[in-house]
Each structure stands twice: as structure tokens, then as C-alpha cells.
PDB file of N, CA and C in Angstrom:
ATOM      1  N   UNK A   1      23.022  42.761  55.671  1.00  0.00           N
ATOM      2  CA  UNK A   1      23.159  42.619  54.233  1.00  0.00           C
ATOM      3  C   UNK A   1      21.934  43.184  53.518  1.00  0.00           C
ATOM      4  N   UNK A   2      20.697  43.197  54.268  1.00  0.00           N
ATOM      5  CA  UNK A   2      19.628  43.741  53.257  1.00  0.00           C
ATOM      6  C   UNK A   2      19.375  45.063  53.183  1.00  0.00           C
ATOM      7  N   UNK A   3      20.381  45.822  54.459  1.00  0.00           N
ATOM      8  CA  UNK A   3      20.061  47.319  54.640  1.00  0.00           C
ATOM      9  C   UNK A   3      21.368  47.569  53.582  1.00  0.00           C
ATOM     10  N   UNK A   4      22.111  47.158  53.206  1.00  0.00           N
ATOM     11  CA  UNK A   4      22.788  47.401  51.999  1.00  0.00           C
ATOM     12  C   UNK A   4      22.501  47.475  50.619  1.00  0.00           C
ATOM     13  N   UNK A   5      21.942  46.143  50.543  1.00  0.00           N
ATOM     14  CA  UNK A   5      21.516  46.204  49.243  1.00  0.00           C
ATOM     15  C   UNK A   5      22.041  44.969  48.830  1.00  0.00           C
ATOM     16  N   UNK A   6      22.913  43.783  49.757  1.00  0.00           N
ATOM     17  CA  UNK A   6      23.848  42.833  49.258  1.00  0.00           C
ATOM     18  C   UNK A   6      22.694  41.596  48.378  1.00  0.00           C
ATOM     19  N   UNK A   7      21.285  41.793  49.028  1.00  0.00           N
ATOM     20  CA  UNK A   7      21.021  40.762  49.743  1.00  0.00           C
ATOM     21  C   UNK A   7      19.769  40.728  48.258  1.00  0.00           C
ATOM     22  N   UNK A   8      19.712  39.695  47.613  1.00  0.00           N
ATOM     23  CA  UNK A   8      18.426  39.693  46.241  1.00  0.00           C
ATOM     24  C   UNK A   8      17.942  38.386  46.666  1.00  0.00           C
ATOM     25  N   UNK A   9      16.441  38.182  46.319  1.00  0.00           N
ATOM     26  CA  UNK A   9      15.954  37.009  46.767  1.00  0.00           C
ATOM     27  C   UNK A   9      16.036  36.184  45.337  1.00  0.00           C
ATOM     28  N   UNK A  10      16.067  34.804  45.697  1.00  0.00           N
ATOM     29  CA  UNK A  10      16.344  33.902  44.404  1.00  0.00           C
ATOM     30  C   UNK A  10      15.212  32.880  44.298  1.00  0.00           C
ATOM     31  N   UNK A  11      14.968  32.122  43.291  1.00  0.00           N
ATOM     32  CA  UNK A  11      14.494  31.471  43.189  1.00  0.00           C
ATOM     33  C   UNK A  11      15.012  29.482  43.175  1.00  0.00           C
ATOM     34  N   UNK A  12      14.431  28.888  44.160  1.00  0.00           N
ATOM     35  CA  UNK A  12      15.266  27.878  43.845  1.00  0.00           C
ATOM     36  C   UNK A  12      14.348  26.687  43.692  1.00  0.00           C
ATOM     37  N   UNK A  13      14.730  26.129  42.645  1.00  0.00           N
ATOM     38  CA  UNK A  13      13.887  24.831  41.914  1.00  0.00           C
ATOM     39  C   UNK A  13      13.370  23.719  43.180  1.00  0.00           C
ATOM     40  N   UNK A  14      12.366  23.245  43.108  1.00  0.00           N
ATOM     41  CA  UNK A  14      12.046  21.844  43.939  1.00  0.00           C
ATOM     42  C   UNK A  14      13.287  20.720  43.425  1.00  0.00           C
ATOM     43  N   UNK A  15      13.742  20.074  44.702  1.00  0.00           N
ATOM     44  CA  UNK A  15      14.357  18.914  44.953  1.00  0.00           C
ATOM     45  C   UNK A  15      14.264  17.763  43.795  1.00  0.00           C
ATOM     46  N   UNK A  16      12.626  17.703  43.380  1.00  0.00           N
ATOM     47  CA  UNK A  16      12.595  16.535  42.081  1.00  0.00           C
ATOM     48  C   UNK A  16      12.962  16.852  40.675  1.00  0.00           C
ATOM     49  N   UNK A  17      12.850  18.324  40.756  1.00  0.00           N
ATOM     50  CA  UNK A  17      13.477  18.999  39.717  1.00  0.00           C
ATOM     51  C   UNK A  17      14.819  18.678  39.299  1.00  0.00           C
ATOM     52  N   UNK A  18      15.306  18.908  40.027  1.00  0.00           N
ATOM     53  CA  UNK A  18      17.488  19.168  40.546  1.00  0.00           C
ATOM     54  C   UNK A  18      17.216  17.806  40.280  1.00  0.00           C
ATOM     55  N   UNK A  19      17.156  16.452  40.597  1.00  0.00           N
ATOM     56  CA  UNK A  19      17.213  15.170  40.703  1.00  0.00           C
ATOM     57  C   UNK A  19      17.146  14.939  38.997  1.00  0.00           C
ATOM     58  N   UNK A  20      15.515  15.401  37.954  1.00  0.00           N
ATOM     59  CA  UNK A  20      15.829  14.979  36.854  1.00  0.00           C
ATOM     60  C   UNK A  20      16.719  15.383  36.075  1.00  0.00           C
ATOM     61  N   UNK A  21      17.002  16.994  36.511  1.00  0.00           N
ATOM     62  CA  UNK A  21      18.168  17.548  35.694  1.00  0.00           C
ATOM     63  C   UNK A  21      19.364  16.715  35.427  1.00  0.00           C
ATOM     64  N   UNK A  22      19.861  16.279  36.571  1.00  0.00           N
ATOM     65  CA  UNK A  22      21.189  15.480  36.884  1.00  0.00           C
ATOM     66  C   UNK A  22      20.935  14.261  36.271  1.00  0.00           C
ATOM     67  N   UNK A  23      19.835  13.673  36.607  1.00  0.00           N
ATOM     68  CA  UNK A  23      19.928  12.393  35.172  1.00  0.00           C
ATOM     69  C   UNK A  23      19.521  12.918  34.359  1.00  0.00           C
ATOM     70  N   UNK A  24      19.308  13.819  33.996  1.00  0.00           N
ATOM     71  CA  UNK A  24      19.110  13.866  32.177  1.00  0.00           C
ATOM     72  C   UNK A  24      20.466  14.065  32.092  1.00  0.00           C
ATOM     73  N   UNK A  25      21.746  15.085  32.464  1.00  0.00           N
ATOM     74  CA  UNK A  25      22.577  15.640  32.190  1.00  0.00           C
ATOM     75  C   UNK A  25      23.839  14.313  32.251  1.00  0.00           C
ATOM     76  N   UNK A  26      23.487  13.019  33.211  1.00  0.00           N
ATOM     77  CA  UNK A  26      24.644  12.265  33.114  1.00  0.00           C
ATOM     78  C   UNK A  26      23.865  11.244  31.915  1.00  0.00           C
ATOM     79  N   UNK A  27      22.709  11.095  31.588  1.00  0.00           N
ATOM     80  CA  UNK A  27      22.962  10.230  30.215  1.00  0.00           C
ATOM     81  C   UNK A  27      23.325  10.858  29.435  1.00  0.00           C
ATOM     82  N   UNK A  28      23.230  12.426  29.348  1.00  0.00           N
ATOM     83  CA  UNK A  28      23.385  12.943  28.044  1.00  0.00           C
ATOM     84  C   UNK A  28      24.804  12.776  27.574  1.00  0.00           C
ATOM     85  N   UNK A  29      25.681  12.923  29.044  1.00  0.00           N
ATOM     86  CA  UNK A  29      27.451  12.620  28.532  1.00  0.00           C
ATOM     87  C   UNK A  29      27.547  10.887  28.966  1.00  0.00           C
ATOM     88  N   UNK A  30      26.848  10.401  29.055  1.00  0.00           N
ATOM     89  CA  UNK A  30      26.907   8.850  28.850  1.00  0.00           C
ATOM     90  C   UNK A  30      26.790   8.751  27.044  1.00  0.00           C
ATOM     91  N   UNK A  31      25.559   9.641  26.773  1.00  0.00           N
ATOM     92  CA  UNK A  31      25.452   9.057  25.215  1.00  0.00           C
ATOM     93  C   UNK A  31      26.830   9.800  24.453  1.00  0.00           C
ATOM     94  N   UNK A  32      26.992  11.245  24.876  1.00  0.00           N
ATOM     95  CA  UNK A  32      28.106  11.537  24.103  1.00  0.00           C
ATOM     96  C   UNK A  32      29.245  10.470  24.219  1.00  0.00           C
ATOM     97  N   UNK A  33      29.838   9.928  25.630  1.00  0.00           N
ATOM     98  CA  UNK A  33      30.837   9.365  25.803  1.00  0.00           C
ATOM     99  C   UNK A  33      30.488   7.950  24.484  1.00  0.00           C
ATOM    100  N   UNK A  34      29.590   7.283  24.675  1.00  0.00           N
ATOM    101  CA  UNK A  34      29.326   6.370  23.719  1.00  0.00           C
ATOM    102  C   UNK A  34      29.573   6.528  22.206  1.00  0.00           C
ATOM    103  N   UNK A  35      28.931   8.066  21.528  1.00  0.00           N
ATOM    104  CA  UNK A  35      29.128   8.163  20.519  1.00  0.00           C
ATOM    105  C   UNK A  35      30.701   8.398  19.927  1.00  0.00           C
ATOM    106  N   UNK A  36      31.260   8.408  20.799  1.00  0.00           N
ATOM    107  CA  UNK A  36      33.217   9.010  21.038  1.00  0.00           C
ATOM    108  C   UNK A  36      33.739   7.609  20.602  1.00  0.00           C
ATOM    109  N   UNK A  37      33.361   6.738  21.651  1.00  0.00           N
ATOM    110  CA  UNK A  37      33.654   5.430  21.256  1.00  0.00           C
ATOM    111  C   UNK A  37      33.629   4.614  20.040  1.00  0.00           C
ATOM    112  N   UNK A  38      32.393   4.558  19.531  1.00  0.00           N
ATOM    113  CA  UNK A  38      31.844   4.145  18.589  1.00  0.00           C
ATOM    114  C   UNK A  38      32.682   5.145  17.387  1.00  0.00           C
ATOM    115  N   UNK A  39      33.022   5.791  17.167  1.00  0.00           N
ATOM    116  CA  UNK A  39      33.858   7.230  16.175  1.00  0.00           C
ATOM    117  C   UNK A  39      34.925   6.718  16.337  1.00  0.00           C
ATOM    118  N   UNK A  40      35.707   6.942  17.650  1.00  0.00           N
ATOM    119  CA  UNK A  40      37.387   5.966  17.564  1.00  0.00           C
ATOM    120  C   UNK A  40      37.492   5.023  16.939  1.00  0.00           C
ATOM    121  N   UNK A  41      36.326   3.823  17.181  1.00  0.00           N
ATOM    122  CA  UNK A  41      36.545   2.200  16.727  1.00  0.00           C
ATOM    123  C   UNK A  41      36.380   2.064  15.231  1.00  0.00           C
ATOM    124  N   UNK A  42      35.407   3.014  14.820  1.00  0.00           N
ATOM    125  CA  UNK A  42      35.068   2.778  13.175  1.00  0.00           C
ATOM    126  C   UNK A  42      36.314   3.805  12.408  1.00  0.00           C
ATOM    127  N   UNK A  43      36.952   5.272  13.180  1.00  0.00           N
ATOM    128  CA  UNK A  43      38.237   5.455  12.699  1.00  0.00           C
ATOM    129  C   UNK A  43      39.437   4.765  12.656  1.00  0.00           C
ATOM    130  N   UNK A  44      39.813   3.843  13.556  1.00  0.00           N
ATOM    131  CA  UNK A  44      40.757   2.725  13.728  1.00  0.00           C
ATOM    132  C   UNK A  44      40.195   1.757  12.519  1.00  0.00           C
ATOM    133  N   UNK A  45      39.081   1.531  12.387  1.00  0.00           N
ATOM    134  CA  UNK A  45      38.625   0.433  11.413  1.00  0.00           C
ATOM    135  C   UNK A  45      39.120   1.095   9.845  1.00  0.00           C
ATOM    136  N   UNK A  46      38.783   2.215   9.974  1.00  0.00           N
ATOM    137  CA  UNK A  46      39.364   2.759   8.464  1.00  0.00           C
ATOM    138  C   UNK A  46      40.590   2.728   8.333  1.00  0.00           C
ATOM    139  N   UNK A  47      41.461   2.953   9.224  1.00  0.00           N
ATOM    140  CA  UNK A  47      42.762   3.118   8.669  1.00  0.00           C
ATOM    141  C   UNK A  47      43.300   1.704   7.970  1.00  0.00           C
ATOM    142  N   UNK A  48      42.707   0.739   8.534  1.00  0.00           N
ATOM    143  CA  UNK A  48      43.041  -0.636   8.025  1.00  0.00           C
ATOM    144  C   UNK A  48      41.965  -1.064   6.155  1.00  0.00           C
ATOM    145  N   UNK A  49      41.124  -0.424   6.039  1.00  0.00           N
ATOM    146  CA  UNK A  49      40.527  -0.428   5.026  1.00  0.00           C
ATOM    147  C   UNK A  49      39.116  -0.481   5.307  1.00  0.00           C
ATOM    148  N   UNK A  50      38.519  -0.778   6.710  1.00  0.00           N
ATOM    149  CA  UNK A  50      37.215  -2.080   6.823  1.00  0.00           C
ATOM    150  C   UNK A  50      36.449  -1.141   7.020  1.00  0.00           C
ATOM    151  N   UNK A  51      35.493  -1.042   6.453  1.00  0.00           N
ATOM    152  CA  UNK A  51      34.373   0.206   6.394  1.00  0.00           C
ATOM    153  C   UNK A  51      33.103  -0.649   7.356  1.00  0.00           C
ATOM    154  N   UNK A  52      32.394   0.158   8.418  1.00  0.00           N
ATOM    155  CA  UNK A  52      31.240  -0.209   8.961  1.00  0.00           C
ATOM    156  C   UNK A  52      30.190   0.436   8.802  1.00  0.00           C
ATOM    157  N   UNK A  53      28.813  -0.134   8.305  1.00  0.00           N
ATOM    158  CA  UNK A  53      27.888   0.397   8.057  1.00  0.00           C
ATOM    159  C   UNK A  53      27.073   0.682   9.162  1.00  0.00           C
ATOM    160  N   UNK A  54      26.157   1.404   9.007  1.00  0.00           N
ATOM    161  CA  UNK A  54      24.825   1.250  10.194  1.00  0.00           C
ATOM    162  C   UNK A  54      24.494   0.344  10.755  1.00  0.00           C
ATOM    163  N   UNK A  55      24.590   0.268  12.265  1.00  0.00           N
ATOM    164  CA  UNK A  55      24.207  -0.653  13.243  1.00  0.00           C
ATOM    165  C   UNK A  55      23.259   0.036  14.143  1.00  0.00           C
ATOM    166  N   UNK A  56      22.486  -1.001  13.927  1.00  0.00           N
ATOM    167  CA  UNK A  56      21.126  -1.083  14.760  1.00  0.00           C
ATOM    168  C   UNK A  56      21.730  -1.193  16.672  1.00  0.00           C
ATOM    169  N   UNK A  57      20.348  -0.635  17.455  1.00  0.00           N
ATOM    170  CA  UNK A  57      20.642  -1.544  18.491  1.00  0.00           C
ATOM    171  C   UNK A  57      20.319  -3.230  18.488  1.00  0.00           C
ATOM    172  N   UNK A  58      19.280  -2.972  17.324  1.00  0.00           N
ATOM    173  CA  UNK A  58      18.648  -4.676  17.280  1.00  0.00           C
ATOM    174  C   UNK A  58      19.711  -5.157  16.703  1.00  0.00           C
ATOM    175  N   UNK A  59      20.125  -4.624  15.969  1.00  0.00           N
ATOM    176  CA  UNK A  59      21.518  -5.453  14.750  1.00  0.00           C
ATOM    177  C   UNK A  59      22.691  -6.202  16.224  1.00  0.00           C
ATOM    178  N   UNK A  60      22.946  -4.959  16.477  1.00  0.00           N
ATOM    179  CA  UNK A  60      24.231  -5.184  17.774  1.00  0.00           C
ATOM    180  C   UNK A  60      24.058  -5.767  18.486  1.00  0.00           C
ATOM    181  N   UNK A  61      22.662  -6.348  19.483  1.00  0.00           N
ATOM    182  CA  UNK A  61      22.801  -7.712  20.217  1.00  0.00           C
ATOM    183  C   UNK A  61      22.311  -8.737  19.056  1.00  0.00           C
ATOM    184  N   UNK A  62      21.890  -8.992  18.006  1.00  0.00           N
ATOM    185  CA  UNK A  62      21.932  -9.888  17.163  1.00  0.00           C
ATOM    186  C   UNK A  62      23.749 -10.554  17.143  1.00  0.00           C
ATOM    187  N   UNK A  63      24.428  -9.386  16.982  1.00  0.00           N
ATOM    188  CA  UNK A  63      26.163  -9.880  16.950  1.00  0.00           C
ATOM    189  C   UNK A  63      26.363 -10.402  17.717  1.00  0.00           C
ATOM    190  N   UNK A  64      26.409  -9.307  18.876  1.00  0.00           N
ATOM    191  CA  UNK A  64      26.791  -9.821  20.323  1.00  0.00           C
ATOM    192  C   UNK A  64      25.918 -11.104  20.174  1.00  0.00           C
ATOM    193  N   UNK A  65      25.151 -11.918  20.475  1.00  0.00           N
ATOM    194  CA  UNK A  65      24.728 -13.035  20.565  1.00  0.00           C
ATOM    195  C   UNK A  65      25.370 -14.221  19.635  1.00  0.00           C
ATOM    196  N   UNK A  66      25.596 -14.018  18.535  1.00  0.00           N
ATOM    197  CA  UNK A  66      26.249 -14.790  17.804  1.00  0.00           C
ATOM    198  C   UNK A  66      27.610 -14.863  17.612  1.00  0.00           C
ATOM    199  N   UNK A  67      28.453 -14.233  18.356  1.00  0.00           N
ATOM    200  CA  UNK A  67      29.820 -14.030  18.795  1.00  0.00           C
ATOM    201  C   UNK A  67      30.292 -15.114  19.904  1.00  0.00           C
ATOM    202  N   UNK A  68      28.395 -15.095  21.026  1.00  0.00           N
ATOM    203  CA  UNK A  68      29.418 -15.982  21.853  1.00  0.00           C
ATOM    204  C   UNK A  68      29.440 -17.463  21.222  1.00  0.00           C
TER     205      UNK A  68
END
């Protein structure tokens, strides 16, 4: 292959590299998947009239806590 010409040398990232990529890349569609959620529930909320304002993360276990 190299007396051809098939053959190009590459470069390939260290192991801890590849490792943060992949968690950065599954929270990043963790947070998208979240923000999807949060968009459905407050569009379902409109169609009924009920408008939701800005929620905190502090706000949201404040609820959650006083729910149970």
C-alpha cells in the first residue's frame, strides 16, 4: 500500500482526549434532550392558557420539595 500511494499517515488523538470528547458530546445531547422537554411541557401548558415563567434550578427543587 505505501509503494502505491494508498497509504497517508494520520494523526490520532490520546485516549484522554477521545474520553472527554464523548462526555462533553453526551451532556451536550443530554442538555439538548432536556431543553426539548421543558419546550413540549410549557407548549402543552399554552394550549390550555397557563403561561410559565422563568425557572431557576434553585426555583425547581424549591417546588420539587414542596410538592412532596
Amino acid at each position: 500500500m505505501m509503494r502505491t500511494g494508498w497509504f497517508r499517515a494520520v494523526h490520532v488523538r490520546p485516549e484522554s482526549v477521545q474520553t472527554l470528547r464523548a462526555l462533553r458530546v453526551g451532556r451536550t445531547a443530554l442538555l439538548g434532550k432536556l431543553l426539548d422537554m421543558v419546550n413540549a411541557i410549557r407548549d402543552s401548558l399554552g394550549t390550555f392558557g397557563l403561561k410559565v415563567g422563568d425557572v431557576s434550578a434553585g426555583r425547581l427543587e424549591a417546588i420539587k420539595l414542596c410538592a412532596c
